[in-house]
N, C-alpha and C. Protein backbone atom coordinates (compact mmCIF):
# COMPACT_ATOMS: atom_id res chain seq x y z
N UNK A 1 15.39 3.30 -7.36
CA UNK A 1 14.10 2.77 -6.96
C UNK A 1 14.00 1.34 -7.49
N UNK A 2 13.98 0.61 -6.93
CA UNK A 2 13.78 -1.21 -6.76
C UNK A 2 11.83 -1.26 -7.33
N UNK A 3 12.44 -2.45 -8.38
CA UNK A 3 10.65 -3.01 -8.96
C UNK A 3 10.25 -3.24 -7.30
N UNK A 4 10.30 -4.15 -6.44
CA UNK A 4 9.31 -4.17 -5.41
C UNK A 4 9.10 -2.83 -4.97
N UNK A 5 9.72 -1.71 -4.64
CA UNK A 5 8.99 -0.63 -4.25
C UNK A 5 8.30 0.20 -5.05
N UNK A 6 8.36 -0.31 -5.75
CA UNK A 6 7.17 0.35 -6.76
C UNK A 6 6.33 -0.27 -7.32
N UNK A 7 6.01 -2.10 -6.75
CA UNK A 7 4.95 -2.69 -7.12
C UNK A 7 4.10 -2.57 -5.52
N UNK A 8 5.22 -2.41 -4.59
CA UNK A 8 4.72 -2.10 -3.33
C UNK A 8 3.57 -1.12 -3.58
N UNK A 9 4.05 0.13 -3.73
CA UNK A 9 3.43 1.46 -3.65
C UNK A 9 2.14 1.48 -4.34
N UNK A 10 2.28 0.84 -5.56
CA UNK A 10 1.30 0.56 -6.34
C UNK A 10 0.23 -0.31 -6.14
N UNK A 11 0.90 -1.32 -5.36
CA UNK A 11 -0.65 -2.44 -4.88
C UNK A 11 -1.20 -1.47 -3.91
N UNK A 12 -0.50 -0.82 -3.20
CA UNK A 12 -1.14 0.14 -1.62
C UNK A 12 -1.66 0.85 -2.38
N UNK A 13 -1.35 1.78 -3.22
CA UNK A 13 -2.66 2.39 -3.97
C UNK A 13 -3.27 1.62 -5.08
N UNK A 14 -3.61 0.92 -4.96
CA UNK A 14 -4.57 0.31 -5.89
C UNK A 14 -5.94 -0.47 -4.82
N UNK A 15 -5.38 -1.18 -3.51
CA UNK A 15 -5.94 -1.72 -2.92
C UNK A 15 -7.04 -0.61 -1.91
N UNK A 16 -6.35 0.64 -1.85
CA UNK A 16 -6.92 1.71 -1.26
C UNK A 16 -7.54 2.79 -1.92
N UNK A 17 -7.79 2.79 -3.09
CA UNK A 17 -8.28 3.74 -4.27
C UNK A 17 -10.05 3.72 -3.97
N UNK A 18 -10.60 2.75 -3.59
CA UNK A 18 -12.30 2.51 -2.94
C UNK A 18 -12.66 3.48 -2.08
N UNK A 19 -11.69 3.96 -1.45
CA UNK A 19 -11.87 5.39 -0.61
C UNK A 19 -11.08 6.43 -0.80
N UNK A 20 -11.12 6.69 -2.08
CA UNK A 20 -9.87 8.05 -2.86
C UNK A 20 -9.91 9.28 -1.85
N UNK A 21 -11.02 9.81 -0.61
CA UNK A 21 -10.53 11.12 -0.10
C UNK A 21 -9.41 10.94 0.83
N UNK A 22 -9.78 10.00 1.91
CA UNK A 22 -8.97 9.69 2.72
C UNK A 22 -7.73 8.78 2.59
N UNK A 23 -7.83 7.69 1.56
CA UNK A 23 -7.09 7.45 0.52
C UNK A 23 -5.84 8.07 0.50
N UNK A 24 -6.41 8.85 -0.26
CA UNK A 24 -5.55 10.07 -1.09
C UNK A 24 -4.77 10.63 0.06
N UNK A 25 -5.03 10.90 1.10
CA UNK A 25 -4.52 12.06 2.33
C UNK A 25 -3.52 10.76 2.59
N UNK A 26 -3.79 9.55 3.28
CA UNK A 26 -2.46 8.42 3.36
C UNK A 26 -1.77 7.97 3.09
N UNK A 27 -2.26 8.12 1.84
CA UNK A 27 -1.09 7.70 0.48
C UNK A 27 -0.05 8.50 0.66
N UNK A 28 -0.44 10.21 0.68
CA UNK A 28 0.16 11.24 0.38
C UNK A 28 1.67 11.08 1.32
N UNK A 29 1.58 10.16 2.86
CA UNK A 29 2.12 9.86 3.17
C UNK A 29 3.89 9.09 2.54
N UNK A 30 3.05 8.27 1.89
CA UNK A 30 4.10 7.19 1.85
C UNK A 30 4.81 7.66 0.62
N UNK A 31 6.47 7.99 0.84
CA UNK A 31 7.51 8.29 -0.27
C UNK A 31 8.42 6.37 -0.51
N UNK A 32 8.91 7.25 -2.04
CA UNK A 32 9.77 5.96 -2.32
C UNK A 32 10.69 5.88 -1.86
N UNK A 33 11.32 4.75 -1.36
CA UNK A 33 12.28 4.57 -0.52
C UNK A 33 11.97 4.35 0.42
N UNK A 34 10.94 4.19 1.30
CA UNK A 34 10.74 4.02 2.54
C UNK A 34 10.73 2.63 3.47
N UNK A 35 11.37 2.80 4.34
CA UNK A 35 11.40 1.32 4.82
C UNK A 35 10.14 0.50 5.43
N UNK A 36 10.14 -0.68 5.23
CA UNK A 36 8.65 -1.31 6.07
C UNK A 36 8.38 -0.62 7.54
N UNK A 37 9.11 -0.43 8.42
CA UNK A 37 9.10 0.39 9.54
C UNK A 37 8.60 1.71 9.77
N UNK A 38 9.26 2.33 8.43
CA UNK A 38 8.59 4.15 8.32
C UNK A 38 7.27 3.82 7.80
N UNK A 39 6.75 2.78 7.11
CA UNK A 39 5.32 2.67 6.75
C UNK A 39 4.53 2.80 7.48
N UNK A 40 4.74 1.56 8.39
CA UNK A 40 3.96 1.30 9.84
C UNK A 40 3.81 2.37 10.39
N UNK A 41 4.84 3.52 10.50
CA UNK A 41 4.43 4.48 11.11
C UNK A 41 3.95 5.82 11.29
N UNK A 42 3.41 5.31 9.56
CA UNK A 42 2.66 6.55 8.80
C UNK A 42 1.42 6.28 8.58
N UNK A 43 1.12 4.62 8.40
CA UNK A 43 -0.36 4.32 8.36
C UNK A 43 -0.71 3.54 9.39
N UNK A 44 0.49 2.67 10.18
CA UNK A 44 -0.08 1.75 11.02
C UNK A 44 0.18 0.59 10.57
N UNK A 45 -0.30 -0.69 11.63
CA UNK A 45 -0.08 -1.76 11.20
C UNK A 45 -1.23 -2.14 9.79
N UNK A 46 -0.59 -2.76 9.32
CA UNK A 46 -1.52 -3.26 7.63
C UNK A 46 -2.72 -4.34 8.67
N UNK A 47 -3.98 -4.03 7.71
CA UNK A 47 -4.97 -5.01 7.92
C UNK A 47 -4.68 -6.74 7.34
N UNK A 48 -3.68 -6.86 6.01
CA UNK A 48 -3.83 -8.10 5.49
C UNK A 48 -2.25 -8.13 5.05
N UNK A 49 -1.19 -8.79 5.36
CA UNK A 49 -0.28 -9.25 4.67
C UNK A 49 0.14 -10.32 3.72
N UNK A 50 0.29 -10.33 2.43
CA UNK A 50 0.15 -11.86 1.96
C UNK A 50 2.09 -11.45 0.78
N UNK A 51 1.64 -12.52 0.22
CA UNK A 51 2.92 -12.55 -0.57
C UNK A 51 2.23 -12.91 -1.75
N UNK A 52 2.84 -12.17 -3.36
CA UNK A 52 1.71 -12.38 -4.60
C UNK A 52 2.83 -12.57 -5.52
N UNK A 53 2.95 -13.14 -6.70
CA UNK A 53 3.32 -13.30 -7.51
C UNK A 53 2.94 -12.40 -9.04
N UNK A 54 3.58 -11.41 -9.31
CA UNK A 54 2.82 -10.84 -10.53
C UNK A 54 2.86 -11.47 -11.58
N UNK A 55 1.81 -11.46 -12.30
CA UNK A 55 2.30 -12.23 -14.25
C UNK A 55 3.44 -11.49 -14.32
N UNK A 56 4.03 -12.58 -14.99
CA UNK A 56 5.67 -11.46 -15.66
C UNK A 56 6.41 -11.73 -14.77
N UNK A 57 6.67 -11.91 -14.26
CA UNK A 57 7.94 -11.75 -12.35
C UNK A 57 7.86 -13.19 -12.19
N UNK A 58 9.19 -13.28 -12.14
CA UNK A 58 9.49 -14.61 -11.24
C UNK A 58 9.21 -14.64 -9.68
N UNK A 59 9.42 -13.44 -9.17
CA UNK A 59 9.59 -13.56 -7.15
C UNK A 59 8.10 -13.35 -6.98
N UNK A 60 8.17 -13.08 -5.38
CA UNK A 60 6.86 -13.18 -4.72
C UNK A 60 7.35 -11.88 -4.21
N UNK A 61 6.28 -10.37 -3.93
CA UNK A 61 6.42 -9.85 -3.52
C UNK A 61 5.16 -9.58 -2.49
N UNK A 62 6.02 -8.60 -1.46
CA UNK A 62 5.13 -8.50 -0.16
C UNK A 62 4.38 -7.75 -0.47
N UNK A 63 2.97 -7.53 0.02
CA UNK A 63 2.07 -6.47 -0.47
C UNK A 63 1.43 -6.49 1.54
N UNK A 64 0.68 -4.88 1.15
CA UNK A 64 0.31 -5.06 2.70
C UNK A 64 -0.87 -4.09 2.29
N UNK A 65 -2.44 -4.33 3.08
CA UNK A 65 -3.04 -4.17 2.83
C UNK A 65 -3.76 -3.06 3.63
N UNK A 66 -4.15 -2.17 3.46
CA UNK A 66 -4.99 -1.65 4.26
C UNK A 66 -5.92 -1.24 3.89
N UNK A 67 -7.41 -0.87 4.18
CA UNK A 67 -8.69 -0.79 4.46
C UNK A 67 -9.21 0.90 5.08
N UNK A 68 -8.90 1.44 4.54
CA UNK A 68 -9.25 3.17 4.53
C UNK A 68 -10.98 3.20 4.46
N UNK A 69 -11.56 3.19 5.75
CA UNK A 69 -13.39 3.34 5.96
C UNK A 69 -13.22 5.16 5.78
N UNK A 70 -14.46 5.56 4.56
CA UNK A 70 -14.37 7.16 4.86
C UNK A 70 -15.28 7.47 6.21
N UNK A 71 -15.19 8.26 6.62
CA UNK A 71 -15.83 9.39 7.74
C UNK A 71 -17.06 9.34 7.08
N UNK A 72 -17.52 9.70 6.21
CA UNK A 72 -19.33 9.57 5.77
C UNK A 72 -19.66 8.48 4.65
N UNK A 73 -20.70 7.85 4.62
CA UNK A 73 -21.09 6.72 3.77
C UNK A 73 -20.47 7.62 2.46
N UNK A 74 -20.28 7.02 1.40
CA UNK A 74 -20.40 7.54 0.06
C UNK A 74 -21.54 7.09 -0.82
C-alpha cells in the first residue's frame, strides 16, 4: 500500500465524514488498491479535483472530492 493511497482514502473520508450515514455506505465501497477508474465507478465522477501538498511531504497529491447530500435534513 503506497502513502498516496492512503492519503487518498483518507482525504475521501475525511472530506465526506459531514454525512457519516450515507458516507459510511460509499466509503464502504472503496478498497485499497484501487485504481482511479474503479473509483469512478463506485462513486462516480468526483465533485472537486485539486492537487494538495501535505505538511511533511514533499509531492502534491491528488485528492478528489465528493459531496454525499443525506436523504433527510439532519
Amino acid at each position: 500500500m503506497t502513502k498516496r493511497a492512503i492519503l487518498f482514502i483518507l482525504g475521501l473520508m475525511l472530506i465526506a465524514s459531514g454525512c457519516a450515514g450515507r458516507a459510511n455506505e460509499e466509503l464502504a465501497k472503496v478498497e485499497v488498491g484501487m485504481t482511479g477508474q474503479m473509483v469512478k465507478k463506485q462513486l462516480g465522477q468526483p465533485a472537486k479535483v485539486r492537487l494538495v501538498r501535505f505538511t511533511g511531504h514533499e509531492d502534491d497529491y491528488l485528492v478528489w472530492q465528493y459531496n454525499f447530500v443525506p436523504d433527510r435534513p439532519t
